[in-house]
N, C-alpha and C. Protein backbone atom coordinates (compact mmCIF):
# COMPACT_ATOMS: atom_id res chain seq x y z
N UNK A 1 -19.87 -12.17 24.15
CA UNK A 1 -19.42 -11.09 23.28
C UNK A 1 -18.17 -11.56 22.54
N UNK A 2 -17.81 -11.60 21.25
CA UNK A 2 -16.75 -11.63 20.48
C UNK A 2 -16.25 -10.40 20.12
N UNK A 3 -15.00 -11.06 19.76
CA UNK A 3 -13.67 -9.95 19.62
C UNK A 3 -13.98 -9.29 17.98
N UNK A 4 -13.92 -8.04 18.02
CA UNK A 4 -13.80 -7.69 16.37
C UNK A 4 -12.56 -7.49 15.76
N UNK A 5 -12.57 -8.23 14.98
CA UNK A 5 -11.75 -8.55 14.34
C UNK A 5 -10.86 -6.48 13.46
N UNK A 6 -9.71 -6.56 13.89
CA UNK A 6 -9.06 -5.27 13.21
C UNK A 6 -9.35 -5.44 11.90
N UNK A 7 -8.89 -4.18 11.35
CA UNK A 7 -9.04 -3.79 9.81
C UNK A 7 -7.98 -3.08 8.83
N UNK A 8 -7.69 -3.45 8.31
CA UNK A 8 -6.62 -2.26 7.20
C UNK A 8 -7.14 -1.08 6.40
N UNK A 9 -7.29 0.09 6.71
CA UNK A 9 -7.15 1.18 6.07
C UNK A 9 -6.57 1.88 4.58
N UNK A 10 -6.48 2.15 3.91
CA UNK A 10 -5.06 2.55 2.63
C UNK A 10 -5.91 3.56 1.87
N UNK A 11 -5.75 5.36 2.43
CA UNK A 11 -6.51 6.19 1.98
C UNK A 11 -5.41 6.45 1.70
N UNK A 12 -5.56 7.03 -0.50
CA UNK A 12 -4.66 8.12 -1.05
C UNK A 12 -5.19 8.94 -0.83
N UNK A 13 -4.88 10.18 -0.46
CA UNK A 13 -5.12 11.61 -0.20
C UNK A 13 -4.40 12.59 -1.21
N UNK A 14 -5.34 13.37 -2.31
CA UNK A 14 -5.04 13.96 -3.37
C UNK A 14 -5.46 15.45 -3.29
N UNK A 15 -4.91 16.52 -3.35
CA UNK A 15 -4.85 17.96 -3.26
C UNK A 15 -3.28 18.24 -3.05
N UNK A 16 -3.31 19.30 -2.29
CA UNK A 16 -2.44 20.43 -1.60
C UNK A 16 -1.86 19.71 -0.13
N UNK A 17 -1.13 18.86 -0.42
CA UNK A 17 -1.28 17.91 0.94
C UNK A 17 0.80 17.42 1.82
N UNK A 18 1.42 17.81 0.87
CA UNK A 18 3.05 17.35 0.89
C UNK A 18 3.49 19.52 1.18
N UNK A 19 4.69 19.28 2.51
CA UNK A 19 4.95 20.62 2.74
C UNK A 19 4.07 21.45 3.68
N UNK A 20 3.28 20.45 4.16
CA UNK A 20 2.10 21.79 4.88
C UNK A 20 1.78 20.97 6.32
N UNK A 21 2.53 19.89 6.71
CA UNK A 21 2.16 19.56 8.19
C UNK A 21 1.08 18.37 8.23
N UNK A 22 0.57 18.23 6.80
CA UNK A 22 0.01 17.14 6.72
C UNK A 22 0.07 15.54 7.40
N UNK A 23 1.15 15.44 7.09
CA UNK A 23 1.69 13.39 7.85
C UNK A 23 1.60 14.43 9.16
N UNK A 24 2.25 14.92 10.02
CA UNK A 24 2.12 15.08 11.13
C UNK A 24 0.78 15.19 11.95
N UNK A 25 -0.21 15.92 10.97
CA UNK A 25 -1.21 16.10 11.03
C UNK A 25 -2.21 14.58 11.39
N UNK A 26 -1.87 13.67 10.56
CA UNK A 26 -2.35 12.47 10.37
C UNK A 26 -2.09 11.83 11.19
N UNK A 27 -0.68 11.86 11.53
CA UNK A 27 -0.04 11.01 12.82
C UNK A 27 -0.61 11.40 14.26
N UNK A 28 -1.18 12.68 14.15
CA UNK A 28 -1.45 13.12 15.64
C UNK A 28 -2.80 12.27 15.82
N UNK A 29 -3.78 12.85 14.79
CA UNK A 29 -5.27 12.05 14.35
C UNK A 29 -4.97 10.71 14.90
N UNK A 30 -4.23 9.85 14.13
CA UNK A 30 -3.98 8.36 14.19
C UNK A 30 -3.96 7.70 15.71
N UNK A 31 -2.96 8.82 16.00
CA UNK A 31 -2.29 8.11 17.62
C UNK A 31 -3.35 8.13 18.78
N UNK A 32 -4.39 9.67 18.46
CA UNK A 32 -5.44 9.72 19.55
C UNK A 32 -6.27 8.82 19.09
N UNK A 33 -6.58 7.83 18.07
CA UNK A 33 -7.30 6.83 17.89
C UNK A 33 -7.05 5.23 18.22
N UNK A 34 -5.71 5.79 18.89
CA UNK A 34 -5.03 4.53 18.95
C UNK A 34 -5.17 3.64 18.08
N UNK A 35 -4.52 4.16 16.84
CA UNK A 35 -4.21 3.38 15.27
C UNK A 35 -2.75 3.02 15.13
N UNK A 36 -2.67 2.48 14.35
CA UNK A 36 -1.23 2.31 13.78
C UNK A 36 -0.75 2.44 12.21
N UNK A 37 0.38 2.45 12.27
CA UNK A 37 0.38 2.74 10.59
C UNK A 37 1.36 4.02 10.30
N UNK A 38 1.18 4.56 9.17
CA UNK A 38 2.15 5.38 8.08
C UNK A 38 1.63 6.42 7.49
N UNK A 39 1.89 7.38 7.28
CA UNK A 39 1.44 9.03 6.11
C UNK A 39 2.46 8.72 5.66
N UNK A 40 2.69 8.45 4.01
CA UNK A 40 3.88 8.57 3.23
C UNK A 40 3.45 9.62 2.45
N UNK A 41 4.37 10.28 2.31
CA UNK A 41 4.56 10.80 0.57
C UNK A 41 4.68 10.36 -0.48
N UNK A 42 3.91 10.57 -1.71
CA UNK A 42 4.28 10.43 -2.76
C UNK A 42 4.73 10.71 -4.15
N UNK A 43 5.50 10.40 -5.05
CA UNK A 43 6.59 11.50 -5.94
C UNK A 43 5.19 12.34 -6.39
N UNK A 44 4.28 11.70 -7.00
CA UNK A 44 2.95 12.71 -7.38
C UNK A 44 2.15 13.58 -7.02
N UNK A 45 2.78 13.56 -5.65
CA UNK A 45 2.06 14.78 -4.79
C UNK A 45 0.87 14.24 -3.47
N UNK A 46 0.31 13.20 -3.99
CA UNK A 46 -0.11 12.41 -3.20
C UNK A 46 0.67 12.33 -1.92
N UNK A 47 -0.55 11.70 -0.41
CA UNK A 47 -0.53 11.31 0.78
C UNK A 47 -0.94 9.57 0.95
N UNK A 48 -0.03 9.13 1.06
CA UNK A 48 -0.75 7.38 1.26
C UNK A 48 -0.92 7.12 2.74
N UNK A 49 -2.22 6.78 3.55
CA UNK A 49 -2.24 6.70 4.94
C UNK A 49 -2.44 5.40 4.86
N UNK A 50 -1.55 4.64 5.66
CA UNK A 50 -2.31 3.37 6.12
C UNK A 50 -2.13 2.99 7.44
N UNK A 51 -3.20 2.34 7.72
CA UNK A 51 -3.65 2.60 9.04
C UNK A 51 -4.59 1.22 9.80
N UNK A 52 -4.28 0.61 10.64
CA UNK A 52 -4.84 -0.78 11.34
C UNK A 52 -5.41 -0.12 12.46
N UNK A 53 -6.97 -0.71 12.72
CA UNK A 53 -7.27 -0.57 14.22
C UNK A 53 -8.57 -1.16 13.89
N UNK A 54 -9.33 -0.97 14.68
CA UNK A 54 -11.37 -1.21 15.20
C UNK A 54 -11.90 -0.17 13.71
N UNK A 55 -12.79 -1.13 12.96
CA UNK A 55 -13.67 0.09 12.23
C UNK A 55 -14.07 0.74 12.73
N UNK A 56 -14.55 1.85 13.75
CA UNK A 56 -15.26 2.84 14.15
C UNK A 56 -13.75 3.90 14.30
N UNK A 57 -12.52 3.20 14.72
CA UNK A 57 -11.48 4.35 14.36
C UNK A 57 -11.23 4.74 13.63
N UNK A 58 -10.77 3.42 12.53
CA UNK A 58 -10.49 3.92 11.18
C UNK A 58 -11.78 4.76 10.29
N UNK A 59 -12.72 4.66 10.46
CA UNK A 59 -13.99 5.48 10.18
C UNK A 59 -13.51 6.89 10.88
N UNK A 60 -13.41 6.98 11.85
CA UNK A 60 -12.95 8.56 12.26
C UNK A 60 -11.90 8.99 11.69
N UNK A 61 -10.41 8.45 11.61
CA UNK A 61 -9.67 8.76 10.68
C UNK A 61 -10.07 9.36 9.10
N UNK A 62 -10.92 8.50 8.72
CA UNK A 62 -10.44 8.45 7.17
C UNK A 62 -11.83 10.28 7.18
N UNK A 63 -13.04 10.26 8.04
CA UNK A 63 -13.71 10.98 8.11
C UNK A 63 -12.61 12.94 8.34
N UNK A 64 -11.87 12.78 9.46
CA UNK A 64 -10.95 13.76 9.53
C UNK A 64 -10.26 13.91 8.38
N UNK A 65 -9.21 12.79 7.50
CA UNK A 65 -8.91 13.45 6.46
C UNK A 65 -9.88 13.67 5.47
N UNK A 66 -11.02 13.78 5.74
CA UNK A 66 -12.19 14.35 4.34
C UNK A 66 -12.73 15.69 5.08
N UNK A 67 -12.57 16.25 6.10
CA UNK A 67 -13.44 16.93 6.84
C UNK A 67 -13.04 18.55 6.72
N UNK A 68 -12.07 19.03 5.48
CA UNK A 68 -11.65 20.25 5.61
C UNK A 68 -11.01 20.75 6.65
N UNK A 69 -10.43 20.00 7.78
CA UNK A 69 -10.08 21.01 8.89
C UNK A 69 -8.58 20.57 9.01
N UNK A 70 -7.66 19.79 7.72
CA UNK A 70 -6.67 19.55 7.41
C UNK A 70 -5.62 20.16 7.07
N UNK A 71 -4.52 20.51 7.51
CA UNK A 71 -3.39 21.30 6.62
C UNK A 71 -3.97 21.22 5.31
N UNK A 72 -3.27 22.21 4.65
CA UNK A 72 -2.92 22.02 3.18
C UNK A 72 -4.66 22.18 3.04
N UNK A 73 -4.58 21.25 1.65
CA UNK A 73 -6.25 21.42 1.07
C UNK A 73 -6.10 20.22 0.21
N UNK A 74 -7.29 19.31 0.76
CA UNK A 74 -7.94 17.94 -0.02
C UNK A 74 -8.69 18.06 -0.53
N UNK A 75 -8.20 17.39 -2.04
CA UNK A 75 -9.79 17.65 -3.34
C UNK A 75 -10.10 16.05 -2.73
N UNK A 76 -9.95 14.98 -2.79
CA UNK A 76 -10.17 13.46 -2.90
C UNK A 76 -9.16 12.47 -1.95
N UNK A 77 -10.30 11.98 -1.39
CA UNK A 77 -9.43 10.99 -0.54
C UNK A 77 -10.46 9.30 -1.31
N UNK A 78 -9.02 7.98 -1.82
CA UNK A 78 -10.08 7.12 -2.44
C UNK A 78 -9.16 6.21 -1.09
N UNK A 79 -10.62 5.53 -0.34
CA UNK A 79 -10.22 4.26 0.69
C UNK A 79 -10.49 3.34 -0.31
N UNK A 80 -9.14 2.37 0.46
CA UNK A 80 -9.61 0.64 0.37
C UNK A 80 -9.14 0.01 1.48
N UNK A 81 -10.70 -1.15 1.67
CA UNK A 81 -10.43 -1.51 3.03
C UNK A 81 -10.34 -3.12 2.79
N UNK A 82 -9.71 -3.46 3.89
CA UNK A 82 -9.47 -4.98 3.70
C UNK A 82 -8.68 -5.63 5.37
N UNK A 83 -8.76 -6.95 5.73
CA UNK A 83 -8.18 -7.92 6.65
C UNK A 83 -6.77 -6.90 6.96
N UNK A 84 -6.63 -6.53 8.56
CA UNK A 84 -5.62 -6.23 8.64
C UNK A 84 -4.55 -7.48 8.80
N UNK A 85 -3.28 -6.63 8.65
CA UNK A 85 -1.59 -7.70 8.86
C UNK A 85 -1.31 -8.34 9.86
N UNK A 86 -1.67 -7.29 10.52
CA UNK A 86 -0.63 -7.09 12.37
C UNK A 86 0.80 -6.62 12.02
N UNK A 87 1.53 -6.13 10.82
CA UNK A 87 3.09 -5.94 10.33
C UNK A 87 3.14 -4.30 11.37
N UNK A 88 2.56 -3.68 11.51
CA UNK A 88 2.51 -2.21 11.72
C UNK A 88 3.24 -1.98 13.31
N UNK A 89 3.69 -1.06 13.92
CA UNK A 89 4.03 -0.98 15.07
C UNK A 89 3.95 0.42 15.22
N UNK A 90 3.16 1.21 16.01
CA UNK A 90 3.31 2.83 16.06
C UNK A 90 2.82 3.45 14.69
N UNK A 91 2.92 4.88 14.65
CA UNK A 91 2.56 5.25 13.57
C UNK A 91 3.31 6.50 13.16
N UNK A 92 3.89 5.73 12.02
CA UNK A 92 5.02 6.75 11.39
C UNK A 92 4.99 7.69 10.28
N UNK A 93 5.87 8.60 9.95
CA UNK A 93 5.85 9.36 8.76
C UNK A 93 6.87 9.54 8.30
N UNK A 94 6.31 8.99 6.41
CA UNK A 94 7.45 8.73 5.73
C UNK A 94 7.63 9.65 3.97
């Protein structure tokens, strides 16, 4: 059996999403997936998640922030996925 190789995450999250518990929201998601990574804010209103772990987590992640049962209210979440870093430690909100 071989090791699978981690993955990088980087979903913008676009609606009703800054002010409503959102990053916390994300961070809780993240941590029971044992992910790592960041919910930032952004000046546009935007949510930037990024997030390292096993594809089948980050698949649950990015599925929860599309799933309506989110603070606030998401019109569009756009992923891009790619080779994770290893730079990440815990998962923070910024």
């Amino acid at each position: 059996m071989t090791a699978v190789d981690p993955e990088r995450l980087s979903a913008w999250v676009h609606g009703s999403v800054q002010g409503v518990g959102f990053r916390w929201w994300t961070r809780s998601r993240a941590l029971e997936l044992g992910l790592v990574g960041s919910a930032t804010n952004t000046s546009d209103g935007r949510v930037h998640v990024v997030a390292e772990g096993d594809r089948a987590d980050l698949e649950a992640l990015l599925a929860a922030l599309r799933s309506g049962d989110t603070p606030g209210s998401v019109t569009t979440v756009v992923d891009n996925w790619e080779s994770a870093r290893g730079e990440l430690d815990g998962f923070v909100e910024r």
